[in-house]
C-alpha atoms as a PDB file:
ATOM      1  CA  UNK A   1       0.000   0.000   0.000  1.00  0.00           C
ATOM      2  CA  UNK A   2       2.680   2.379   1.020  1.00  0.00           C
ATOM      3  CA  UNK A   3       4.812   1.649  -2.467  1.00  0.00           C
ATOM      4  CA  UNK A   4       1.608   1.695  -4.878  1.00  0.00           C
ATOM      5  CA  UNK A   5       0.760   5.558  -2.614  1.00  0.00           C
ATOM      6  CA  UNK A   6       4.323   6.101  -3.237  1.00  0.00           C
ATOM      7  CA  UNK A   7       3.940   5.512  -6.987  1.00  0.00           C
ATOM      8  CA  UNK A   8       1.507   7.616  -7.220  1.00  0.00           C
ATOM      9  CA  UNK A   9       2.652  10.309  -5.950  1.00  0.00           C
ATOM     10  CA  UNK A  10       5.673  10.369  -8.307  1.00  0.00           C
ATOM     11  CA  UNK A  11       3.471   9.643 -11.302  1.00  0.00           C
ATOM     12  CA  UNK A  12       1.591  12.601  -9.852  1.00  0.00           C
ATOM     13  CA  UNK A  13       4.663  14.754  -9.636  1.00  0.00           C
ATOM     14  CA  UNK A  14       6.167  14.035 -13.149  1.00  0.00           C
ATOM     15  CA  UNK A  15       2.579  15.102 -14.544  1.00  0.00           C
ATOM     16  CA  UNK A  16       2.217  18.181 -13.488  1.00  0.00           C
ATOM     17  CA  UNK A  17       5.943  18.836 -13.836  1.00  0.00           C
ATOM     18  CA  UNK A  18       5.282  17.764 -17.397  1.00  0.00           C
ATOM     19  CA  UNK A  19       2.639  20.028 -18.107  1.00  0.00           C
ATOM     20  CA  UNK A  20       4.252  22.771 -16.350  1.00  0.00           C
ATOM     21  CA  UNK A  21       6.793  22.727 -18.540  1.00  0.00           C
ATOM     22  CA  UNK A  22       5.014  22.295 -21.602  1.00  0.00           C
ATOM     23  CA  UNK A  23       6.290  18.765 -22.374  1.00  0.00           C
ATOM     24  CA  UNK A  24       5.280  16.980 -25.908  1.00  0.00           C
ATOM     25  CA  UNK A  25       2.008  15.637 -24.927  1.00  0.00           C
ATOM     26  CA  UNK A  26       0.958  18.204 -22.335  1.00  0.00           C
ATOM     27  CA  UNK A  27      -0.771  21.580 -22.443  1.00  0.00           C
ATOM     28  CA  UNK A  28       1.486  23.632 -20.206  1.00  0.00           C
ATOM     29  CA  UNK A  29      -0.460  25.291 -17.276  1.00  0.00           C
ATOM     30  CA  UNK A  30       0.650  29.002 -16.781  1.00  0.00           C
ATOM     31  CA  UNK A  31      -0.457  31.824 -14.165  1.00  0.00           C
ATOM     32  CA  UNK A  32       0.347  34.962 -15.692  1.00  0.00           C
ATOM     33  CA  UNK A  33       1.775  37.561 -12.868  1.00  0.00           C
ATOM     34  CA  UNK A  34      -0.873  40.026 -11.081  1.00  0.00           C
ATOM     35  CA  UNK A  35       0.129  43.501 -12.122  1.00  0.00           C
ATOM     36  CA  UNK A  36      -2.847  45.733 -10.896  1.00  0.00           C
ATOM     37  CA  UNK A  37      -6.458  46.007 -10.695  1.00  0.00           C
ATOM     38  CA  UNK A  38      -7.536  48.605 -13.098  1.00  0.00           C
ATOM     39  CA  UNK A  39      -9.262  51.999 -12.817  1.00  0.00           C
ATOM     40  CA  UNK A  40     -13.185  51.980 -12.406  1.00  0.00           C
ATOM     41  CA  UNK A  41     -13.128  53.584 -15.893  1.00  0.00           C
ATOM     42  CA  UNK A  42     -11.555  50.597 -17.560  1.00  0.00           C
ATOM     43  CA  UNK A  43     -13.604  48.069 -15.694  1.00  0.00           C
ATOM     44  CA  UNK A  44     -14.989  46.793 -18.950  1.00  0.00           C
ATOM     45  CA  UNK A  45     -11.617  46.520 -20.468  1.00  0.00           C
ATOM     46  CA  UNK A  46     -12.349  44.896 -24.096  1.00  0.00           C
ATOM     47  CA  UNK A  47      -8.958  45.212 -26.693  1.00  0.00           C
ATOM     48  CA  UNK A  48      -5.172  45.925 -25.960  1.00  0.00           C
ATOM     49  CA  UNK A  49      -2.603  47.201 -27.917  1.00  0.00           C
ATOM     50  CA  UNK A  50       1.055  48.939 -27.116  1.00  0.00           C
ATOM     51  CA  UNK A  51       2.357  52.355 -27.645  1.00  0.00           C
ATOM     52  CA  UNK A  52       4.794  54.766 -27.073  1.00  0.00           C
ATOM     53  CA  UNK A  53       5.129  52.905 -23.858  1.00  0.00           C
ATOM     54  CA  UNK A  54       1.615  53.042 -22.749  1.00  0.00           C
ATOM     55  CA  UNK A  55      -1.138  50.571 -22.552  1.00  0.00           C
ATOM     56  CA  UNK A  56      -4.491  50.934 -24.751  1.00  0.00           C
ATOM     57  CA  UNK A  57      -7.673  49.898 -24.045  1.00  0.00           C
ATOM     58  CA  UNK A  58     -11.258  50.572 -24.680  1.00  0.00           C
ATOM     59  CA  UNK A  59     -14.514  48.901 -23.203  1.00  0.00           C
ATOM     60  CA  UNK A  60     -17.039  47.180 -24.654  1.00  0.00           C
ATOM     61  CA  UNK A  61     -20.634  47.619 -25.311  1.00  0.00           C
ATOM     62  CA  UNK A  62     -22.743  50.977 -24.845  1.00  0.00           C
ATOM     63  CA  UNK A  63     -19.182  53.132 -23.374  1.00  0.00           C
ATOM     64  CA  UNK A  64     -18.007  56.298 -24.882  1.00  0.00           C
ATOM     65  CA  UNK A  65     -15.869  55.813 -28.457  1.00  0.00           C
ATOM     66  CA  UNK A  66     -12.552  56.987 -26.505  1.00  0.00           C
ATOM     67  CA  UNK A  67      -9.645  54.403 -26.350  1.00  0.00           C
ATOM     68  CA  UNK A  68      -7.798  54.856 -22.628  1.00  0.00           C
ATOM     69  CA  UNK A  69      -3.906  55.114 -22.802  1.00  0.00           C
ATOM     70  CA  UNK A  70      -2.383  53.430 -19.043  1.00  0.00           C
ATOM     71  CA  UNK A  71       0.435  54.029 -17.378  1.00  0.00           C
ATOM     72  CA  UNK A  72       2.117  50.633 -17.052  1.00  0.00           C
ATOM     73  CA  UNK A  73       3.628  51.073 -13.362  1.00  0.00           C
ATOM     74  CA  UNK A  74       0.564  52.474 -11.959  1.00  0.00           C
ATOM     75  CA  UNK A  75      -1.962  51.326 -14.130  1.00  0.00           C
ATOM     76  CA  UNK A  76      -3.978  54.913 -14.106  1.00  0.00           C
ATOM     77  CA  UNK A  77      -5.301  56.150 -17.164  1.00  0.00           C
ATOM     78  CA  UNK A  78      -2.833  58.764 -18.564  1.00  0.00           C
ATOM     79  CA  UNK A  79      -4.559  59.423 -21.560  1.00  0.00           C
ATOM     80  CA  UNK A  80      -8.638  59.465 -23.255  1.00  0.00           C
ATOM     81  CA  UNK A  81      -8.727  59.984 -26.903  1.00  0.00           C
ATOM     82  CA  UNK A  82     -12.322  60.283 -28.739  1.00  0.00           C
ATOM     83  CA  UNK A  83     -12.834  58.961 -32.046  1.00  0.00           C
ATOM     84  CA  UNK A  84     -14.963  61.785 -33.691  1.00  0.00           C
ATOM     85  CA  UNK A  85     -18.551  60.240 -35.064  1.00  0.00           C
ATOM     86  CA  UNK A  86     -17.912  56.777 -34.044  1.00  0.00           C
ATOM     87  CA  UNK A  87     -20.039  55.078 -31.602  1.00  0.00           C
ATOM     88  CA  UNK A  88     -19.887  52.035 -29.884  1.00  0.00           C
ATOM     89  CA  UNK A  89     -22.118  50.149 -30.064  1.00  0.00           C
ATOM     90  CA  UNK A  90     -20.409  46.803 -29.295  1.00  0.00           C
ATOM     91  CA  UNK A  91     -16.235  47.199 -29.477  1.00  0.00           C
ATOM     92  CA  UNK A  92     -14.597  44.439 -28.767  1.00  0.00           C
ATOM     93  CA  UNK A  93     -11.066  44.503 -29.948  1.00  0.00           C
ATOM     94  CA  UNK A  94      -8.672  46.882 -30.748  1.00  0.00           C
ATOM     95  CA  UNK A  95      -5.452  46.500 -32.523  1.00  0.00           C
ATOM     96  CA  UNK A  96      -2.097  48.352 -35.009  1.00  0.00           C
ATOM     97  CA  UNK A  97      -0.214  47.032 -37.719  1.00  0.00           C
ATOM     98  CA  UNK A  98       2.527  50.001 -37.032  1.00  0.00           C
ATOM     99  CA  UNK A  99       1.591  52.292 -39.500  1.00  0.00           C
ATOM    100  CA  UNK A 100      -2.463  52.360 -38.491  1.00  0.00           C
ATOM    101  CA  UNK A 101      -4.902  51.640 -35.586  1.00  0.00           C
ATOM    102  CA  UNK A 102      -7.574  49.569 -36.118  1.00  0.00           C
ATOM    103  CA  UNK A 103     -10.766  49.408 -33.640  1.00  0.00           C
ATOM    104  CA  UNK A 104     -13.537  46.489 -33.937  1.00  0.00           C
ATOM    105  CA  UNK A 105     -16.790  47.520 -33.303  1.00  0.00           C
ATOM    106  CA  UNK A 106     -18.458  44.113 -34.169  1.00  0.00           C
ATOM    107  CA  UNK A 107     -20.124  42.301 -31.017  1.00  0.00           C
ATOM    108  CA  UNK A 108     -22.890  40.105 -31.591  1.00  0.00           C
ATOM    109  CA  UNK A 109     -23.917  38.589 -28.752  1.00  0.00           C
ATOM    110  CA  UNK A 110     -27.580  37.608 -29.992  1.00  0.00           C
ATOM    111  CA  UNK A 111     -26.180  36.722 -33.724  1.00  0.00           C
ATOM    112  CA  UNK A 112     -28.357  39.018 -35.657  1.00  0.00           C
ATOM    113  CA  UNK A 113     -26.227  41.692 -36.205  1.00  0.00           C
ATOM    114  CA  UNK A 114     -25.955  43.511 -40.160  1.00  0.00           C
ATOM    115  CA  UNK A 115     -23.795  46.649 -39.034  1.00  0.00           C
ATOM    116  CA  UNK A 116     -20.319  45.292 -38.071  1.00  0.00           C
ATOM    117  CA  UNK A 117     -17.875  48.183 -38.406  1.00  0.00           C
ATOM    118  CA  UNK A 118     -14.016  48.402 -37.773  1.00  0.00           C
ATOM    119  CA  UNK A 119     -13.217  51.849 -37.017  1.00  0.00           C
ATOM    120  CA  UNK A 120      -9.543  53.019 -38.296  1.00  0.00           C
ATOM    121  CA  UNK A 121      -6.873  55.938 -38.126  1.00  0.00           C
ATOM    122  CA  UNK A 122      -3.177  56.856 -38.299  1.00  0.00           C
ATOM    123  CA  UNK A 123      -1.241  55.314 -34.997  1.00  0.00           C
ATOM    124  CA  UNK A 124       0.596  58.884 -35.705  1.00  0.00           C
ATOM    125  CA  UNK A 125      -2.075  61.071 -34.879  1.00  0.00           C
ATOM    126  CA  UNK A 126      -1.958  59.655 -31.462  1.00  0.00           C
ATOM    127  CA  UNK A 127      -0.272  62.628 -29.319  1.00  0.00           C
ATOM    128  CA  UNK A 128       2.244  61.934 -27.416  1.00  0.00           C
ATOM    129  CA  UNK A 129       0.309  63.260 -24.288  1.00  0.00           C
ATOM    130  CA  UNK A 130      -2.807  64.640 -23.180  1.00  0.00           C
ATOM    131  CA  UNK A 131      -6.207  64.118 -24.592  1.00  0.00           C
ATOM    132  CA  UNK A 132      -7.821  64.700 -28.238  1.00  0.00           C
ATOM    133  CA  UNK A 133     -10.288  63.990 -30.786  1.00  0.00           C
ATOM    134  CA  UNK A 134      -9.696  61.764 -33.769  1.00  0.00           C
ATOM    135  CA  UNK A 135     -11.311  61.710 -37.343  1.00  0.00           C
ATOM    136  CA  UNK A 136     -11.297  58.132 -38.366  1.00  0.00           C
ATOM    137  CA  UNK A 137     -12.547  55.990 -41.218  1.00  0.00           C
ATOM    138  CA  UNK A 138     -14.553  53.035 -41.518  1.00  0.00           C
ATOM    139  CA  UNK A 139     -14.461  49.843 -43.041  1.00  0.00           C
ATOM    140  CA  UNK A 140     -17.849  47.949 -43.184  1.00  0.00           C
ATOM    141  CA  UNK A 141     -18.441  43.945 -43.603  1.00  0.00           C
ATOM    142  CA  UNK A 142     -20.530  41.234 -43.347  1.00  0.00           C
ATOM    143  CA  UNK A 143     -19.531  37.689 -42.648  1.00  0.00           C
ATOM    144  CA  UNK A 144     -19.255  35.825 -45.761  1.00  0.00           C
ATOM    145  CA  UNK A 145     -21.263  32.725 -44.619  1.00  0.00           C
ATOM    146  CA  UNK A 146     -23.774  33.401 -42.326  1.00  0.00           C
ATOM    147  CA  UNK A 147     -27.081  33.341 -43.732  1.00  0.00           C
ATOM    148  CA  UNK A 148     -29.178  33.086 -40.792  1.00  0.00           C
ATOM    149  CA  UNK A 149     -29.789  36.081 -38.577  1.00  0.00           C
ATOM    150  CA  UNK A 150     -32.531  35.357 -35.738  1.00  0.00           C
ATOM    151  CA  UNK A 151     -31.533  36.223 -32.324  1.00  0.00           C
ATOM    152  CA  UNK A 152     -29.958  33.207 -30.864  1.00  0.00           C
ATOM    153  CA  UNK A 153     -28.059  34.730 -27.789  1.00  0.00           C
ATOM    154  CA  UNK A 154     -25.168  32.765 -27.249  1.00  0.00           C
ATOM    155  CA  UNK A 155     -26.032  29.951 -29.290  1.00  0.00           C
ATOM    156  CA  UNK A 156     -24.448  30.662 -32.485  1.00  0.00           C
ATOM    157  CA  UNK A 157     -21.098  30.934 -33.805  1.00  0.00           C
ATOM    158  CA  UNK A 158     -21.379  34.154 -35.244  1.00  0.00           C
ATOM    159  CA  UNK A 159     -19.628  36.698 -32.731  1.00  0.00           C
ATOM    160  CA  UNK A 160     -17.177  38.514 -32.692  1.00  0.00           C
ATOM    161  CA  UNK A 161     -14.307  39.903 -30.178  1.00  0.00           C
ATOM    162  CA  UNK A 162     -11.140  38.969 -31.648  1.00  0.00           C
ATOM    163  CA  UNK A 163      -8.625  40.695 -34.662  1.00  0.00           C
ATOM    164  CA  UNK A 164      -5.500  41.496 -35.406  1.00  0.00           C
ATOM    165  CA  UNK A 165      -3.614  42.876 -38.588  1.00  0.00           C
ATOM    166  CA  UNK A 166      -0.760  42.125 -40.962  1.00  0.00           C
ATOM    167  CA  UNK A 167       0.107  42.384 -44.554  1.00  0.00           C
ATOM    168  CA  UNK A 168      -2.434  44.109 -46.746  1.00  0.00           C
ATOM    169  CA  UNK A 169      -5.356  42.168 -44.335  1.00  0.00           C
ATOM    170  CA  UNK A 170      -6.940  42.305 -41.711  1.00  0.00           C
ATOM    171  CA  UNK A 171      -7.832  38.954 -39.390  1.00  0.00           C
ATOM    172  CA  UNK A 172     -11.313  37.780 -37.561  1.00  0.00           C
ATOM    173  CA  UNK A 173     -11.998  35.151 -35.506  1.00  0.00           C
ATOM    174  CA  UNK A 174     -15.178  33.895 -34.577  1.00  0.00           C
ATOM    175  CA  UNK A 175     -16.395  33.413 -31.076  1.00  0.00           C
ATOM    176  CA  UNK A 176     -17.896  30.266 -31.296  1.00  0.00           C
ATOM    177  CA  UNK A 177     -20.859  30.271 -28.720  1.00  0.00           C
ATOM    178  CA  UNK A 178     -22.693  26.910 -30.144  1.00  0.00           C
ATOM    179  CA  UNK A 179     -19.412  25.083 -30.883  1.00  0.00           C
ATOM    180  CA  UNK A 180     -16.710  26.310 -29.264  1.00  0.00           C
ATOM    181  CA  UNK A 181     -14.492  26.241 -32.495  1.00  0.00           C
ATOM    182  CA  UNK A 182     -12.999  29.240 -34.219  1.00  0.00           C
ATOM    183  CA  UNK A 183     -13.472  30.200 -38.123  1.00  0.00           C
ATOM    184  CA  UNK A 184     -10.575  32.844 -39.198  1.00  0.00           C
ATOM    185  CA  UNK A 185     -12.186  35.517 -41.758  1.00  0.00           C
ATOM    186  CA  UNK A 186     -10.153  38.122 -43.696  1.00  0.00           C
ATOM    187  CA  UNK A 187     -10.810  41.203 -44.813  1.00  0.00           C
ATOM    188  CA  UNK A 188      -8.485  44.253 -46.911  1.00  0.00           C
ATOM    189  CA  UNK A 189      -7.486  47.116 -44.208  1.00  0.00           C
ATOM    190  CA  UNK A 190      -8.689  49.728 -46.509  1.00  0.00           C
ATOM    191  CA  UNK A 191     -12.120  51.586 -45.789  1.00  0.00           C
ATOM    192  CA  UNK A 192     -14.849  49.824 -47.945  1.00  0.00           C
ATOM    193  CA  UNK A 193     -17.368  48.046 -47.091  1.00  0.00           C
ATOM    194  CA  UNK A 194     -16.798  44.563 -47.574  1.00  0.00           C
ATOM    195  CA  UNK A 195     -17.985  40.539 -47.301  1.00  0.00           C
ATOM    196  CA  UNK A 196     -15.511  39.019 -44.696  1.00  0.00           C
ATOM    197  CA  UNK A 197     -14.351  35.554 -46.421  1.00  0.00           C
ATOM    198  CA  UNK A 198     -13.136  32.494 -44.157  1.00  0.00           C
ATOM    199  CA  UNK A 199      -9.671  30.942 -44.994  1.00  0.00           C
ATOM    200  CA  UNK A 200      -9.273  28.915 -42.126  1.00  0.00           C
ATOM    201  CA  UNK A 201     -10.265  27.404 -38.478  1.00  0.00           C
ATOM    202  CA  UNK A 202      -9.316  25.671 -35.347  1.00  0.00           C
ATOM    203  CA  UNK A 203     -10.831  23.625 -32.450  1.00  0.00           C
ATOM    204  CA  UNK A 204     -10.412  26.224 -29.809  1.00  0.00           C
ATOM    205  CA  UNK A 205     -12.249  24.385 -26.919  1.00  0.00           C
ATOM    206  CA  UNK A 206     -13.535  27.944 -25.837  1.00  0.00           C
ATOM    207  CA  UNK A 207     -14.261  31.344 -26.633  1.00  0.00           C
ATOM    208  CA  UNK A 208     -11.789  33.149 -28.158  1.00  0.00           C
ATOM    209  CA  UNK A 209     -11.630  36.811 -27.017  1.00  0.00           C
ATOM    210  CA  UNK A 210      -8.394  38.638 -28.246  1.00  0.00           C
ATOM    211  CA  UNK A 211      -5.053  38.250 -30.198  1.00  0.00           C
ATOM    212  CA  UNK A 212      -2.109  40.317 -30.855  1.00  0.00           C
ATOM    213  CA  UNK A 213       0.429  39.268 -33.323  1.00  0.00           C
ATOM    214  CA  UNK A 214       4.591  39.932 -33.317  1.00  0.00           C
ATOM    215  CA  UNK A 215       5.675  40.542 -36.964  1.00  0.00           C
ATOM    216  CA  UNK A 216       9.245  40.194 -36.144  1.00  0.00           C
ATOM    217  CA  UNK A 217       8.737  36.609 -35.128  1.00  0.00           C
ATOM    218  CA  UNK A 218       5.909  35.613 -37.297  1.00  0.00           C
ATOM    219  CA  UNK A 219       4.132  34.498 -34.092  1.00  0.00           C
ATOM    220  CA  UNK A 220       0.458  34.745 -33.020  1.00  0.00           C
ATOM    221  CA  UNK A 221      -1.206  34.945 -29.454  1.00  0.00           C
ATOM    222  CA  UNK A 222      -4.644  34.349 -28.924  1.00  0.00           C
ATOM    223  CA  UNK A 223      -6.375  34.610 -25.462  1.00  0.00           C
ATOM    224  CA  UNK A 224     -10.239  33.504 -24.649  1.00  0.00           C
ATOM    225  CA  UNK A 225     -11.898  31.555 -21.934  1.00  0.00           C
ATOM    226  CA  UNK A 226     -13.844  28.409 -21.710  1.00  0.00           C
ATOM    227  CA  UNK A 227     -17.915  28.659 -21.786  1.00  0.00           C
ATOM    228  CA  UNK A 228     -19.572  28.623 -18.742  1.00  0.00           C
ATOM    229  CA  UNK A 229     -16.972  27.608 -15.905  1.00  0.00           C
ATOM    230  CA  UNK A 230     -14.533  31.076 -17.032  1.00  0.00           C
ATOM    231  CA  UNK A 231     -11.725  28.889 -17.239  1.00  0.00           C
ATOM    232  CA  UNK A 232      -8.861  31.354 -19.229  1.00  0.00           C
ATOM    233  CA  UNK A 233      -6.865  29.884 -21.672  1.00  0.00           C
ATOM    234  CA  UNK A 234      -4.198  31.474 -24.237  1.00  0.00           C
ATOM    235  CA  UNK A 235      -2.286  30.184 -27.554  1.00  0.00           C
ATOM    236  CA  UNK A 236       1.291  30.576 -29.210  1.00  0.00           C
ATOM    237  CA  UNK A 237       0.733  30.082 -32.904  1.00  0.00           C
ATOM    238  CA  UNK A 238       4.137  29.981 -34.355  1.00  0.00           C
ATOM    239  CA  UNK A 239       5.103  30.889 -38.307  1.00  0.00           C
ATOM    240  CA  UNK A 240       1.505  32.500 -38.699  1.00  0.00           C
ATOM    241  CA  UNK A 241       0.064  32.016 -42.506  1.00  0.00           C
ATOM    242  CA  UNK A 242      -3.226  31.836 -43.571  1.00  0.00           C
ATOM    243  CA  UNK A 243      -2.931  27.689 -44.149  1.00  0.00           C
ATOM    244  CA  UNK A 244      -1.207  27.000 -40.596  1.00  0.00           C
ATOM    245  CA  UNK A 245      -3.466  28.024 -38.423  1.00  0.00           C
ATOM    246  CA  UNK A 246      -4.081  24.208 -37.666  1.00  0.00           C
ATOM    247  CA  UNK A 247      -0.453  23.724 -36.857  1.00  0.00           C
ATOM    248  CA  UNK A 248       2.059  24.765 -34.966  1.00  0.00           C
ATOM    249  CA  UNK A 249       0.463  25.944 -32.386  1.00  0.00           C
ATOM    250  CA  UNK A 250       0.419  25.397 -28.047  1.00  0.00           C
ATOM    251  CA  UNK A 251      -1.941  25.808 -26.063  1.00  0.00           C
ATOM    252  CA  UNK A 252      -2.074  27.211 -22.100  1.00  0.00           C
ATOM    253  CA  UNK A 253      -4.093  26.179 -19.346  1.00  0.00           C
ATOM    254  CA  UNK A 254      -4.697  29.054 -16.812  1.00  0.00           C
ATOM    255  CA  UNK A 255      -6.812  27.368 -13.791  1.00  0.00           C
ATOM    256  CA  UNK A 256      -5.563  29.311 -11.463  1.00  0.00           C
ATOM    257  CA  UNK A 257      -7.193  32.002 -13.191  1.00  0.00           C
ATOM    258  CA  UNK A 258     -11.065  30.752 -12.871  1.00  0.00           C
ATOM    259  CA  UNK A 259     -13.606  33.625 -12.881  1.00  0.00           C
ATOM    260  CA  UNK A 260     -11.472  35.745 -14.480  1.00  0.00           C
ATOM    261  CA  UNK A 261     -12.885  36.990 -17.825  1.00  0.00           C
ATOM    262  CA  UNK A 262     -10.042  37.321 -19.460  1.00  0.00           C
ATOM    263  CA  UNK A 263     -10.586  39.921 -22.837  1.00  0.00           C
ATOM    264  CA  UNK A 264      -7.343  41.827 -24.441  1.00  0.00           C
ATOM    265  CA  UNK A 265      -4.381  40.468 -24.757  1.00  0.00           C
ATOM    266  CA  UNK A 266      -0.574  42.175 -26.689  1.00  0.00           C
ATOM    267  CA  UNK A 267       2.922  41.989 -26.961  1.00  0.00           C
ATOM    268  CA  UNK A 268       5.178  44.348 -25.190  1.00  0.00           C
ATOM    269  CA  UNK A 269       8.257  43.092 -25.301  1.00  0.00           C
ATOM    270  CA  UNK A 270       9.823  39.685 -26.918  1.00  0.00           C
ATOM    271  CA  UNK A 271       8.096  37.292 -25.734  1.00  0.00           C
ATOM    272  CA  UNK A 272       5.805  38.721 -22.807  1.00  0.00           C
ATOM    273  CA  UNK A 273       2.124  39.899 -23.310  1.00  0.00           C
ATOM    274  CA  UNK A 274      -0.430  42.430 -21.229  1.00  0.00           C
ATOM    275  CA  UNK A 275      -3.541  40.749 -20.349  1.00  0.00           C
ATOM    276  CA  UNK A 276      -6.366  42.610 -19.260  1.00  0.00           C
ATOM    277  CA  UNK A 277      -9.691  40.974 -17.508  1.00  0.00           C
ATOM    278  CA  UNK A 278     -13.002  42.738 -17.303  1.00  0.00           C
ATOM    279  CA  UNK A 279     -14.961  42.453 -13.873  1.00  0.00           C
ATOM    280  CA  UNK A 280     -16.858  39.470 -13.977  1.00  0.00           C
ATOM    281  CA  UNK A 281     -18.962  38.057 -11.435  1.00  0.00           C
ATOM    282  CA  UNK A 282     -16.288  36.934  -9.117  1.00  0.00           C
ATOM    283  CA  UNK A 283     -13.316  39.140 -10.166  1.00  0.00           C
ATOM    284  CA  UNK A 284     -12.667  42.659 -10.410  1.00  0.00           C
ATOM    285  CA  UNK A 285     -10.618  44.041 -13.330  1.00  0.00           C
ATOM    286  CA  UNK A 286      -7.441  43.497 -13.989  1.00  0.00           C
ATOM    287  CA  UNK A 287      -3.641  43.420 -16.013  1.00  0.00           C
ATOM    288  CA  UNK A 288      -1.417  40.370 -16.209  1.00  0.00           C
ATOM    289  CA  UNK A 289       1.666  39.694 -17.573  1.00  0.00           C
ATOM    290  CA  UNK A 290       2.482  36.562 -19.456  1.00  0.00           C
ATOM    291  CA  UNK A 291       5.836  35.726 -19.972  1.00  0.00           C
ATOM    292  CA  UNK A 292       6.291  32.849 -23.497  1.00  0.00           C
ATOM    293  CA  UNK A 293      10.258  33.839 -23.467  1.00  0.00           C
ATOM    294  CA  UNK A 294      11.433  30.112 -23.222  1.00  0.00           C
ATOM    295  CA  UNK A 295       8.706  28.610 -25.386  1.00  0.00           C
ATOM    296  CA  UNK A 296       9.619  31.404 -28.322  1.00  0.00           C
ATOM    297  CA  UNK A 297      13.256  31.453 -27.541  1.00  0.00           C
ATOM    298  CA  UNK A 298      12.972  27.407 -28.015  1.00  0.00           C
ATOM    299  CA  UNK A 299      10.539  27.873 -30.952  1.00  0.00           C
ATOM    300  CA  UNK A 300      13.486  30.313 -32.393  1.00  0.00           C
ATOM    301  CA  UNK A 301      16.509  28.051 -31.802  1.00  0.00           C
ATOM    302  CA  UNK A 302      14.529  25.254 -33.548  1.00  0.00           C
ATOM    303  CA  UNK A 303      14.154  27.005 -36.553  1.00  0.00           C
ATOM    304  CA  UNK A 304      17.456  27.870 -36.853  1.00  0.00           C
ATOM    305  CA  UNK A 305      19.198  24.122 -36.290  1.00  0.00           C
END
């Protein structure tokens, strides 16, 4: 009895150091570090992005169309710029390519939604400091394959809360309410209006709820929770193309992290991401940092032998 408990508890140990580390096999689990909870006027904290040393975020549905720049040692918004004519009616992600800022106003909770919008400007007409109004542009779009648009709340796979750009495109995916898989649409980054066409997918086992992506490195992370129980999860999708999303990819396991509702998520350095949470029921709002520096510094070394 003793020897089998004894066992057990090594077979126990080697597990979790396994998945700890991210063995083949395993899905690593990872607790991001605790920065700060955030201001009462970010409490719905919805898209991330980084610039000029400052933290971006907006919040979701039925707040003002301002995007809040934070100070990243105290966490205090800094900064409130208005996007002139916009509204929001349902933002949900926010992010740059370097040369412009792009801001998704395309929530659709109940799936019946015609007017998805992605609001977009100049990163250089951000100031430096202090507040200001911004003219922006639209671009306009419909999703390709949905033909169906009774209200279903949350059982359909036709939201939306998650984008990032690159190239001469921009990239959507789906929050997939009745499934819990992800379709990835594209669409150009020019205003237009436009019909968002799939190119790919991916079992997410959740909700997927933000991305950022690292054009240095060719590497993609996407952050979301699982339905119902608010379990947070993120992904590392290395060498990024419109065929591999299927790939080469790991996923992270954040159970430590139940109840958060984990929403934005961006690089600020190599390797290590912001991650915001919006109150939920059992947690206040709140930034994270994830640190991926030994599973991208392996990823790199691989690539190079």
């Amino acid at each position: 009895m003793r020897r089998a408990l004894l066992v057990g508890l090594v077979l126990l140990t080697l597990l979790v150091h396994a998945q700890e580390e991210g063995k083949a096999g395993f899905t690593p689990l990872f607790t991001p570090v605790l920065k700060s909870e955030l201001p009462e006027e970010v409490k719905e904290t919805s898209g991330l992005f980084f610039h000029n040393g400052r933290l971006w975020t907006h919040n979701d549905s039925g707040g003002k169309p301002i995007l809040f720049a934070l100070d990243t040692t105290s966490f205090e918004v800094v900064q409130r710029i208005t996007l002139s004519h916009a509204k929001n009616k349902d933002w949900e992600d926010v992010c740059t390519d370097g040369e412009n800022v792009y801001v998704g106003d395309f929530g659709n909770n109940k799936g019946k939604r015609k007017n998805l919008r992605i609001y977009t400007f100049p990163l250089s007409t951000l100031p430096a400091e202090g507040d200001a109004t911004i003219d922006v542009d639209s671009i306009t779009f419909r999703f390709g394959d949905q033909t169906n648009f009774v209200h279903k709340k949350q059982e359909h796979d036709y939201d939306c809360e998650t984008m990032f750009a690159t190239g001469d495109c921009i990239y959507l995916f789906s929050k997939g309410w009745a499934t819990g898989t992800t379709r990835m649409y594209r669409l150009p980054k020019t205003p237009g209006d436009y019909v968002a066409e799939v190119v790919n997918g991916f079992d997410s086992q959740g909700l997927l709820t933000g991305a950022d992506y690292d054009r240095e490195n060719h590497i993609l992370v996407l952050v979301g929770y699982v339905k119902n129980v608010w379990k947070p999860f993120m992904y590392l999708i290395f060498d990024f193309d419109e065929a591999g999303v299927k790939l080469n990819n790991r996923r992270f396991e954040m159970p430590q992290l139940t109840g958060a509702q984990t929403e934005g998520i961006c690089f600020f350095d190599d390797g290590r991401c912001f991650v915001t949470a919006e109150t939920s029921p059992t947690m206040t709002s709140r930034v994270f940092v994830a640190d991926f520096r030994k599973w991208i510094e392996k990823e790199l070394k691989n690539k190079k032998q």
